[in-house]
C-alpha atoms as a PDB file:
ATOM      1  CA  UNK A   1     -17.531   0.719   5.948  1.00  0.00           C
ATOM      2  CA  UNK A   2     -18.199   0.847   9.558  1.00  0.00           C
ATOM      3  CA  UNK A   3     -18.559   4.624  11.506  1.00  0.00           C
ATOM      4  CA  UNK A   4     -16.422   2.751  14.072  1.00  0.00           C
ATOM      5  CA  UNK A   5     -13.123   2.330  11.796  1.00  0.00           C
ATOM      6  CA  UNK A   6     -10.632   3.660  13.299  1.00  0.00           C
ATOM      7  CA  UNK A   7      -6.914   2.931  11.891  1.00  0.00           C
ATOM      8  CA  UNK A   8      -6.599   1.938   8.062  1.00  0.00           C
ATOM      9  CA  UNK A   9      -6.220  -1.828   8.766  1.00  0.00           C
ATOM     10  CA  UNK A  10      -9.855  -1.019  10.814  1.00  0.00           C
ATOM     11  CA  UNK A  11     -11.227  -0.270   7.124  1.00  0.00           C
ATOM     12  CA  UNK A  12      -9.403  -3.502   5.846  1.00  0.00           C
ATOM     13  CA  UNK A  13     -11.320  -5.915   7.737  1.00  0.00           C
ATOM     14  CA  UNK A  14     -14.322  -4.115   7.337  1.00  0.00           C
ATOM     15  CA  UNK A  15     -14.262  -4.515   3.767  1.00  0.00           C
ATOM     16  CA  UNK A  16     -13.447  -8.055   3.842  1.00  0.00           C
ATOM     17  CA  UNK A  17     -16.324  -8.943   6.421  1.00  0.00           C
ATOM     18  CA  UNK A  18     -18.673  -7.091   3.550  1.00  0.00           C
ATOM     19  CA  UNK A  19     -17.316  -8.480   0.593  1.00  0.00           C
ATOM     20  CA  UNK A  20     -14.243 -10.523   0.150  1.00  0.00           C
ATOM     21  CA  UNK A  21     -14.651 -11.302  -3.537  1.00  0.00           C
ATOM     22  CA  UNK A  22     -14.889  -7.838  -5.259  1.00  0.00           C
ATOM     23  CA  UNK A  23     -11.681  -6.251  -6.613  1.00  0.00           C
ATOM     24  CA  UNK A  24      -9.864  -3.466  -4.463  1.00  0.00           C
ATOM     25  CA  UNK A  25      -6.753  -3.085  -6.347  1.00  0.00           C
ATOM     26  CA  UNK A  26      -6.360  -3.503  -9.869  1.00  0.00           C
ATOM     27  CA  UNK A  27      -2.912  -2.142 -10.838  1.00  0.00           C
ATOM     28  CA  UNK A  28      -1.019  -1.239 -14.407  1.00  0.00           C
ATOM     29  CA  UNK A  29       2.407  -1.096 -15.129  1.00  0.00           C
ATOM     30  CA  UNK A  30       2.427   0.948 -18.628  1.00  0.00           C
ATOM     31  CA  UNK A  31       6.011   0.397 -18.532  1.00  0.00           C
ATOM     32  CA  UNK A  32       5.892  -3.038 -19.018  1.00  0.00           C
ATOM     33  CA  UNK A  33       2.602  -4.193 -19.834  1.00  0.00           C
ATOM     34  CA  UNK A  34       1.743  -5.535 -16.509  1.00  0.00           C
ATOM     35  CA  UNK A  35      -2.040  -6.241 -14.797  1.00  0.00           C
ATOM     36  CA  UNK A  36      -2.868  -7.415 -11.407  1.00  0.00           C
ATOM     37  CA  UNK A  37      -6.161  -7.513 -10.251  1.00  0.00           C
ATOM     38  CA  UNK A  38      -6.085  -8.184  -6.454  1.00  0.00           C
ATOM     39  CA  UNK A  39     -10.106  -9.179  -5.090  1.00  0.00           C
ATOM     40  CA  UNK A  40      -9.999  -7.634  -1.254  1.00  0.00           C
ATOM     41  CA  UNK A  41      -9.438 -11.399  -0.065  1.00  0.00           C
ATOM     42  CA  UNK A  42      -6.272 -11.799  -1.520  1.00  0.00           C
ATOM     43  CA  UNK A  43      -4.841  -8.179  -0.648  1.00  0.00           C
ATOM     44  CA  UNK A  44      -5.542  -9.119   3.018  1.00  0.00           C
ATOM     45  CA  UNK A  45      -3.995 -12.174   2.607  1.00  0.00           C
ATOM     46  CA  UNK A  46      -0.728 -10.098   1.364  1.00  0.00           C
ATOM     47  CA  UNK A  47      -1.181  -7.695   4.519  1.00  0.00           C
ATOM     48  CA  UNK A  48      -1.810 -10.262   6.845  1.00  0.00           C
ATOM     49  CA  UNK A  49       1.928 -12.359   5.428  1.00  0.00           C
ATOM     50  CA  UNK A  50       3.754  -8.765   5.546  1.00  0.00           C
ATOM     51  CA  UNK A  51       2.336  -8.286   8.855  1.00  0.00           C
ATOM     52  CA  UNK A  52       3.334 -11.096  10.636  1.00  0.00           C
ATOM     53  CA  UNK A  53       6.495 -10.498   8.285  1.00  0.00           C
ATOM     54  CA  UNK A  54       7.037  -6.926  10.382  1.00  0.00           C
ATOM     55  CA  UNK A  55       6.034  -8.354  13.761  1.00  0.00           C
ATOM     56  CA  UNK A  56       7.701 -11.590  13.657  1.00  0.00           C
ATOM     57  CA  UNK A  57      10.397 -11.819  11.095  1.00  0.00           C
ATOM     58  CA  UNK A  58      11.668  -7.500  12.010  1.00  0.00           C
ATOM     59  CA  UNK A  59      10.560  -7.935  15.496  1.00  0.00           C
ATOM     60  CA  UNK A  60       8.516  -4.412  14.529  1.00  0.00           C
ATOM     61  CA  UNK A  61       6.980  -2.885  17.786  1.00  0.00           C
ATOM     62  CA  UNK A  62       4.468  -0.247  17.667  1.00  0.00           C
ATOM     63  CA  UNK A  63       5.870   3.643  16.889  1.00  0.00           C
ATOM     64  CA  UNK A  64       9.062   2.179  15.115  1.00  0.00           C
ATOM     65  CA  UNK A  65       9.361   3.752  11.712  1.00  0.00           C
ATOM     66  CA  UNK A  66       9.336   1.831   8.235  1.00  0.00           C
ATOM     67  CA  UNK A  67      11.085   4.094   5.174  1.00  0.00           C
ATOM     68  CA  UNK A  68       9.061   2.655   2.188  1.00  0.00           C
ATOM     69  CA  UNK A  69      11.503   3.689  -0.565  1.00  0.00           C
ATOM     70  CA  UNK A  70       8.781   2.446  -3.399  1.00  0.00           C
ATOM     71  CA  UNK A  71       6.410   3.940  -6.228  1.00  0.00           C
ATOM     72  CA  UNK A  72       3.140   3.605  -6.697  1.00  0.00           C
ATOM     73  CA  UNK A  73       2.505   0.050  -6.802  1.00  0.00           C
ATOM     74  CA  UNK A  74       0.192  -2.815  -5.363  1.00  0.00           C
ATOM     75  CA  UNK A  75       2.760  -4.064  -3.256  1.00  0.00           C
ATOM     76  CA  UNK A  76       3.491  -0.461  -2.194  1.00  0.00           C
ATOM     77  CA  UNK A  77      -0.391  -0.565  -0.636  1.00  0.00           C
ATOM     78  CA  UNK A  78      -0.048  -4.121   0.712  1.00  0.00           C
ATOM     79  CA  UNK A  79       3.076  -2.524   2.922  1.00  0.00           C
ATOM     80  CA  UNK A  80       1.196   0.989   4.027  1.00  0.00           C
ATOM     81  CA  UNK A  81      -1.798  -1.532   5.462  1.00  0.00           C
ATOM     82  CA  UNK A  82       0.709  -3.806   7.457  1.00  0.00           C
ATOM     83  CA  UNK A  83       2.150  -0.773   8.945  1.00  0.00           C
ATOM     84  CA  UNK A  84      -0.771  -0.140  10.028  1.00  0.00           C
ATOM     85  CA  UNK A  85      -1.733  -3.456  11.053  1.00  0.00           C
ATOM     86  CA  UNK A  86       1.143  -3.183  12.844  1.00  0.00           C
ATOM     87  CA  UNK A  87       1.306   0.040  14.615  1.00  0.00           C
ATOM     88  CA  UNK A  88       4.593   1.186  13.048  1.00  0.00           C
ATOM     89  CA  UNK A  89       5.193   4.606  10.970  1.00  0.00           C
ATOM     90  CA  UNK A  90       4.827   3.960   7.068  1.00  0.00           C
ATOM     91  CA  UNK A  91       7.803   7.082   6.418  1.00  0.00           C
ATOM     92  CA  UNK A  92       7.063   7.413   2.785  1.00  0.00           C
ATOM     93  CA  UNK A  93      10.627   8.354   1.216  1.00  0.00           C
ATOM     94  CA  UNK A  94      11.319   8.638   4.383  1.00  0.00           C
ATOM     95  CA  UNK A  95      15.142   9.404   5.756  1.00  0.00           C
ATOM     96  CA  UNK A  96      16.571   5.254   5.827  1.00  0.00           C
ATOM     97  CA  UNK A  97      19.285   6.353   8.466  1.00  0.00           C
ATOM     98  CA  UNK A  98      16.769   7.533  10.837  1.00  0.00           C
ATOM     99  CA  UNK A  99      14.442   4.807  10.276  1.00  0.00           C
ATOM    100  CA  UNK A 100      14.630   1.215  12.192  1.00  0.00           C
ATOM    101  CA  UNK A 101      13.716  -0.643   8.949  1.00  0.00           C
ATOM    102  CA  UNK A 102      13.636   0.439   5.259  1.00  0.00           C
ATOM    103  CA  UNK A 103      11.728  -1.151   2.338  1.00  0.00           C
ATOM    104  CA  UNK A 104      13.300  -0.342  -0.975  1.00  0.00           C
ATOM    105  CA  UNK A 105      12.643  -0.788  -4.478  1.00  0.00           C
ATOM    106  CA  UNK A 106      14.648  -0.516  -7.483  1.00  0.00           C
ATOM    107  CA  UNK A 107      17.119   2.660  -8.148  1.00  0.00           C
ATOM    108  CA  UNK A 108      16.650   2.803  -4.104  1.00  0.00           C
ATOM    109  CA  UNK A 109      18.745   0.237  -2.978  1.00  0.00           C
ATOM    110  CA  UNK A 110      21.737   2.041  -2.320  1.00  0.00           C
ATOM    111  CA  UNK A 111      19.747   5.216  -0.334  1.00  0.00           C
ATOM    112  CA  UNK A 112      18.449   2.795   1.904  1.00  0.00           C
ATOM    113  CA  UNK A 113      21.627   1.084   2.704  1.00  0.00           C
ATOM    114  CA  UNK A 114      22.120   3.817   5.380  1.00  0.00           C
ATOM    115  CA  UNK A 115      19.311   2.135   7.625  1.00  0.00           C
ATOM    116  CA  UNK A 116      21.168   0.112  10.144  1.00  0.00           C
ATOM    117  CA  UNK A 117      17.893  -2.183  10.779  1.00  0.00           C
ATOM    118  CA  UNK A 118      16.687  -4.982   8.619  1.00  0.00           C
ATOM    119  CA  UNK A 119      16.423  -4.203   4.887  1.00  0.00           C
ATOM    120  CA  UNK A 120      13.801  -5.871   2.354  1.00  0.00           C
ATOM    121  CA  UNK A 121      13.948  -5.192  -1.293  1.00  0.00           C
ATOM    122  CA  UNK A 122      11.094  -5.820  -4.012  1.00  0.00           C
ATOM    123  CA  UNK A 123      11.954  -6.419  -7.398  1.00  0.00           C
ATOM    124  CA  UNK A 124       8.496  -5.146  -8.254  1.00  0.00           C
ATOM    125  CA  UNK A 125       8.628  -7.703 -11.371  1.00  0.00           C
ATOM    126  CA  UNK A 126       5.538  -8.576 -12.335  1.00  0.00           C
ATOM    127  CA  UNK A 127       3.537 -10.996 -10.386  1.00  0.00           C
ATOM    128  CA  UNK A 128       6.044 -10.307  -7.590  1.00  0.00           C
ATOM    129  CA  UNK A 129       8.638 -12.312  -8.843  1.00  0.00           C
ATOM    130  CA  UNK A 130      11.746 -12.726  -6.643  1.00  0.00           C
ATOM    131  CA  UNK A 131      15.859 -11.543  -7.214  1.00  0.00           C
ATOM    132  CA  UNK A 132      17.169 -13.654  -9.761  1.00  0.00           C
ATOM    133  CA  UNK A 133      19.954 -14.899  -8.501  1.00  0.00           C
ATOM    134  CA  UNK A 134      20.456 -12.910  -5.795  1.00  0.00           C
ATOM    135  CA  UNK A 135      18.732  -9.971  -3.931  1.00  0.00           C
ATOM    136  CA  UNK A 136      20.607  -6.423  -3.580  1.00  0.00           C
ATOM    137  CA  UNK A 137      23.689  -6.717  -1.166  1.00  0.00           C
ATOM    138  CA  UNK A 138      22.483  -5.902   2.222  1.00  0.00           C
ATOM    139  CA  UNK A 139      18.889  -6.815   1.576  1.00  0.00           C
ATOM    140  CA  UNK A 140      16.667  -9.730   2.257  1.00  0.00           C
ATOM    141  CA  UNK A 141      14.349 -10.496  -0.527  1.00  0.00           C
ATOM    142  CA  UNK A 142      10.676  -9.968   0.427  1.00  0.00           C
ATOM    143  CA  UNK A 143       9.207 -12.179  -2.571  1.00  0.00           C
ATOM    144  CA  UNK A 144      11.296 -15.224  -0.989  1.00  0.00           C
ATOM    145  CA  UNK A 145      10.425 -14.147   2.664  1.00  0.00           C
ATOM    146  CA  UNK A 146       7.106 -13.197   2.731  1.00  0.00           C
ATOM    147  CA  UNK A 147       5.577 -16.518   1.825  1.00  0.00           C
ATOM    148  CA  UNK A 148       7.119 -18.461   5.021  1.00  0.00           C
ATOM    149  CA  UNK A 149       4.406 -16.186   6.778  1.00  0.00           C
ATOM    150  CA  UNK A 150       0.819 -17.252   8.131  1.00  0.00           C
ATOM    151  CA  UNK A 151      -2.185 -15.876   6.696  1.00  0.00           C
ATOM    152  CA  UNK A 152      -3.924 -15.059  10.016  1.00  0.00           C
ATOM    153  CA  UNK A 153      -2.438 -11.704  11.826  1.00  0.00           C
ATOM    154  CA  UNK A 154      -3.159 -10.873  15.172  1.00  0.00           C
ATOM    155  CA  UNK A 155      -0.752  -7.752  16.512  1.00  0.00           C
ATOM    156  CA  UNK A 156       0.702  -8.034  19.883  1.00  0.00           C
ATOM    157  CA  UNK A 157      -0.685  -4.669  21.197  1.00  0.00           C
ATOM    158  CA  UNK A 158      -3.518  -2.924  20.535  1.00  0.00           C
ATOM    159  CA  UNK A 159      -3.394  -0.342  17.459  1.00  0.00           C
ATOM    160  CA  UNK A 160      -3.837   3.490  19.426  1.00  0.00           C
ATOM    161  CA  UNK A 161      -5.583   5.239  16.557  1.00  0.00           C
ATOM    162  CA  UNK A 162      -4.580   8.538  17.693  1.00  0.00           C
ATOM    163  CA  UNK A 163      -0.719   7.483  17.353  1.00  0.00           C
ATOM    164  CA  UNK A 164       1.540   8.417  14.516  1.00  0.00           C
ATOM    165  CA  UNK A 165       0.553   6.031  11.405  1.00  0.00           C
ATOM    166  CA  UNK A 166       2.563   7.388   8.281  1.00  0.00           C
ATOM    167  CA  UNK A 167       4.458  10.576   7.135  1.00  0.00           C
ATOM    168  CA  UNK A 168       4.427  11.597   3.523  1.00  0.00           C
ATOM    169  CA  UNK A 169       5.762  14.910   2.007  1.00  0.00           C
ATOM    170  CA  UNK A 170       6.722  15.963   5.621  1.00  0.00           C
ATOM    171  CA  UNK A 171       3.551  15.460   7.276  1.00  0.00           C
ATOM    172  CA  UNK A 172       2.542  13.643   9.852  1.00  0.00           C
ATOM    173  CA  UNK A 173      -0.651  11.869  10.544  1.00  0.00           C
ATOM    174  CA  UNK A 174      -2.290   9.309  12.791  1.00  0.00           C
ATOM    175  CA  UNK A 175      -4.316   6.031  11.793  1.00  0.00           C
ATOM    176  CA  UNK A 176      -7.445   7.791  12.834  1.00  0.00           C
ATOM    177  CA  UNK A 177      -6.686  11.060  10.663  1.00  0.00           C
ATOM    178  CA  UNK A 178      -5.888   9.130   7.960  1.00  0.00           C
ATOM    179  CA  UNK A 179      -9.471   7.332   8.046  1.00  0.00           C
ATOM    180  CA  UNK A 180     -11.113  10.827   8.817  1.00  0.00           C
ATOM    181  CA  UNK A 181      -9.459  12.756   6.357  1.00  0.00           C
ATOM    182  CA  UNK A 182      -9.912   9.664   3.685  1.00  0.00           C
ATOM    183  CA  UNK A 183     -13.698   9.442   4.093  1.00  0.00           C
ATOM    184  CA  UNK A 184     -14.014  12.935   3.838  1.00  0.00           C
ATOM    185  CA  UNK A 185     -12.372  13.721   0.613  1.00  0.00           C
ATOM    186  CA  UNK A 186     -13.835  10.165  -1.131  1.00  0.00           C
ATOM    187  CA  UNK A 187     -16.818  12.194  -2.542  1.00  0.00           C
ATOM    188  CA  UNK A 188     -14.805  15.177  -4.279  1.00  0.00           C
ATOM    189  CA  UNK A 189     -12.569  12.264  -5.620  1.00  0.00           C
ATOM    190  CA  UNK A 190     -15.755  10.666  -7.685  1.00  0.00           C
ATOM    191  CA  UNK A 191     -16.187   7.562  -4.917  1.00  0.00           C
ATOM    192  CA  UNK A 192     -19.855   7.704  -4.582  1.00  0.00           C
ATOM    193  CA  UNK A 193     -20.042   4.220  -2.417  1.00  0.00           C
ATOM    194  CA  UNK A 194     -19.936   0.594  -3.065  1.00  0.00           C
ATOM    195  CA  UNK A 195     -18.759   0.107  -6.867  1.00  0.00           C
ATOM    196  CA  UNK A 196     -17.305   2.501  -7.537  1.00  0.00           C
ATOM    197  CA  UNK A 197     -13.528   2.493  -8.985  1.00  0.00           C
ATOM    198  CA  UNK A 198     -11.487   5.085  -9.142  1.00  0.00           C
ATOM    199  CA  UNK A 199      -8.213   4.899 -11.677  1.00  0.00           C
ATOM    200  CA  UNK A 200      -4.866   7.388 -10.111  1.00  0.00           C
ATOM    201  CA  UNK A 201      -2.095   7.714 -12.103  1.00  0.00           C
ATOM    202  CA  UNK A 202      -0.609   9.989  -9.174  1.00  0.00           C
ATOM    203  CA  UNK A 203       2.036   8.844  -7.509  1.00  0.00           C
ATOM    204  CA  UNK A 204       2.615   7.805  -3.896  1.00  0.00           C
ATOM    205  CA  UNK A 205       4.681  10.676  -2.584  1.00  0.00           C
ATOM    206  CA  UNK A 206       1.942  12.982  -1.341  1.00  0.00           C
ATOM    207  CA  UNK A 207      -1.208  12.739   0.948  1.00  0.00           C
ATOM    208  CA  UNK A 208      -3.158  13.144  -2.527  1.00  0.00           C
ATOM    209  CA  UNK A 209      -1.559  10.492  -4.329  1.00  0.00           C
ATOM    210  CA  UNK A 210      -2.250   8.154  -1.695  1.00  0.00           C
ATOM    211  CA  UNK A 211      -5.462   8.736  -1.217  1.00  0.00           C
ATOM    212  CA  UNK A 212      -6.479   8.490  -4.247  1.00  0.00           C
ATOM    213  CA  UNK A 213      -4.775   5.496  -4.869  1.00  0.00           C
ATOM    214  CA  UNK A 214      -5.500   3.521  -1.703  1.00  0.00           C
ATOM    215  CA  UNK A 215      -7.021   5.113   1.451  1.00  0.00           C
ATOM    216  CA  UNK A 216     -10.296   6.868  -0.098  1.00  0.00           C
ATOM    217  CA  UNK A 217     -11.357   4.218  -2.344  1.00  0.00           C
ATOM    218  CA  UNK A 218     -10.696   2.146   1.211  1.00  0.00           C
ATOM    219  CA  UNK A 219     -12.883   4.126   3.613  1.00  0.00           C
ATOM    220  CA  UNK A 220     -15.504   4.087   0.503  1.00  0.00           C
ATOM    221  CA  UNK A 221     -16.217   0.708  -0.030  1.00  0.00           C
ATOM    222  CA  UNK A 222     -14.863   1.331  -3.425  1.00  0.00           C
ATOM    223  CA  UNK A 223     -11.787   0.427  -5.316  1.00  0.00           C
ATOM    224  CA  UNK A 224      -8.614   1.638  -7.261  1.00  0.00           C
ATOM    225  CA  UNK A 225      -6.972   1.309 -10.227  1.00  0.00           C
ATOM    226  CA  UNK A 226      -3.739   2.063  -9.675  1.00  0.00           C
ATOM    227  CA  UNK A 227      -1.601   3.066 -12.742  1.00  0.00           C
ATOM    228  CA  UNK A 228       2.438   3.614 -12.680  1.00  0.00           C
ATOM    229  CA  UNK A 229       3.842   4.554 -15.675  1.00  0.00           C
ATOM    230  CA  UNK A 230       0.536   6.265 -16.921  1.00  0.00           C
ATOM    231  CA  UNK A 231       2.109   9.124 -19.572  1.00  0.00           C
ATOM    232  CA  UNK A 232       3.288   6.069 -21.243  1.00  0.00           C
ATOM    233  CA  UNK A 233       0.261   4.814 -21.935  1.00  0.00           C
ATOM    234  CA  UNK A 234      -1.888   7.050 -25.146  1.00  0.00           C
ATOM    235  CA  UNK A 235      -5.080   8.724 -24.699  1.00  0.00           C
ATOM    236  CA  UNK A 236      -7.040   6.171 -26.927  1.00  0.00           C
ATOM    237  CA  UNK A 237      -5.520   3.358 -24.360  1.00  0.00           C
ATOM    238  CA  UNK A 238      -6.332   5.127 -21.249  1.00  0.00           C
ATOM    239  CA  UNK A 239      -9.846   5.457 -22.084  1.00  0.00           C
ATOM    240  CA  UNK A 240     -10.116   1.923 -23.258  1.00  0.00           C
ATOM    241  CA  UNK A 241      -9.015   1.138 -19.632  1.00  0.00           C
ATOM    242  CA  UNK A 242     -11.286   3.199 -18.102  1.00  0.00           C
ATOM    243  CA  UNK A 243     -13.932   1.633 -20.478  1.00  0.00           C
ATOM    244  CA  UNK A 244     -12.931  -2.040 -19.611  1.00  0.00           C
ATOM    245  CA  UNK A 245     -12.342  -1.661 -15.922  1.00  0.00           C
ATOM    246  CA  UNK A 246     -15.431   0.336 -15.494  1.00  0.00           C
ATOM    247  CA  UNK A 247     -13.673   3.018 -14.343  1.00  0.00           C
ATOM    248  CA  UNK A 248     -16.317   6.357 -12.412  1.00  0.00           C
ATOM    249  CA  UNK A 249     -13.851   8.922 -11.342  1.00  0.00           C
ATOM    250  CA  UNK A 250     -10.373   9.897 -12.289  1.00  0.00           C
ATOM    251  CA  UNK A 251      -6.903  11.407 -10.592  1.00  0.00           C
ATOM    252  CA  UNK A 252      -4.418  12.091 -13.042  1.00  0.00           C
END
């Protein structure tokens, strides 16, 4: 990564100018079985689409908030980045009547029917599958949305670094503390540089969770695999996984 990153989505294209082919997030569903394996290419692609989703489609402006009522999931990290991308405040289970948007997944739906702004709901089927037939009264569905969007995102206004990025657990931080504080803890996390892949089974609603499960391996030049559902997976098939997916460092 570059010393001159400054904002997550900074890290982003970094990685893809170094090396657009290797995996970045490779997520498990123990739940139901599911793998995706997303190379750093085809995550941007997804960030770019929800990007240009937020700015275009939400009519997002920079320092509007975003409640992202969702686990731990790949399409959980493809939102965070377009926040970023974006300039707007990722509110982690954040408050949906005193956001301007919320993003909900299921068991959620209702909660974030008290945002009065535009409302997207995932399914979070595998392979991103839409609402069959129908999306959540009140919602739009993102799986039939997002597609409609280019693959090439250029934000409006500049991305101020030092402005609030995303709030988790009650705290506050900015793109450029998220970088700083990201690269500092990817050592003590087992992300040693390039190659490295970390597999979190935390979950996404603290600063730990998340950066363990998307920001460090980010800011490392590394890469995640990203495990919801992980107690119901056995010991003997967790370390197969960590075998197969030549796993270096675990947070679990």
């Amino acid at each position: 990564m570059n010393a001159t990153d400054r904002t997550p989505a900074d890290l982003l294209r970094s990685a893809l100018a170094a090396d657009p082919a290797r995996p970045l997030v490779t997520f498990y569903d123990d739940a139901t079985g599911e793998r995706v394996e997303l190379s750093v290419a085809t995550f941007a692609n997804w960030v770019a689409k929800t990007s240009n989703l937020l700015q275009d489609g939400m009519s997002a402006e920079p320092g509007d908030r975003v409640a992202l009522l969702l686990p731990a999931h790949w399409q959980t990290a493809v939102w965070l980045l377009a926040c970023a991308s974006v300039g707007v405040v990722a509110d982690v289970d954040g408050d949906p009547a005193r956001a301007d948007f919320v993003v909900a997944g299921p068991g959620r739906f209702e909660a974030g029917l008290a945002c009065g702004g535009d409302r997207y709901a995932l399914s979070l089927a595998p392979l991103g599958r839409r609402f069959v037939p129908a999306p959540p009264d009140g919602y739009a569905d993102y799986a039939v949305e997002v597609p409609t969007y280019g693959d090439r995102f250029v934000p409006y206004a500049p991305v101020d670094p030092e402005a609030p990025a995303l709030v988790v657990a009650g705290a506050e931080y900015t793109g450029a503390e998220i970088v700083e504080r990201a690269r500092a803890e990817a050592g003590g996390l087992g992300l040693t540089g390039p190659g490295a892949r970390l597999l979190s089974g935390l979950p996404y609603d603290t600063w730990d969770g998340l950066s363990a499960g998307l920001y460090a391996p980010l800011a490392s030049g590394g890469s995640v695999v990203l495990c919801r559902n992980l107690g119901e997976a056995g010991e003997e098939a967790v370390a197969k996984r960590i075998e197969s997916e030549r796993v270096t460092a675990t947070a679990r």
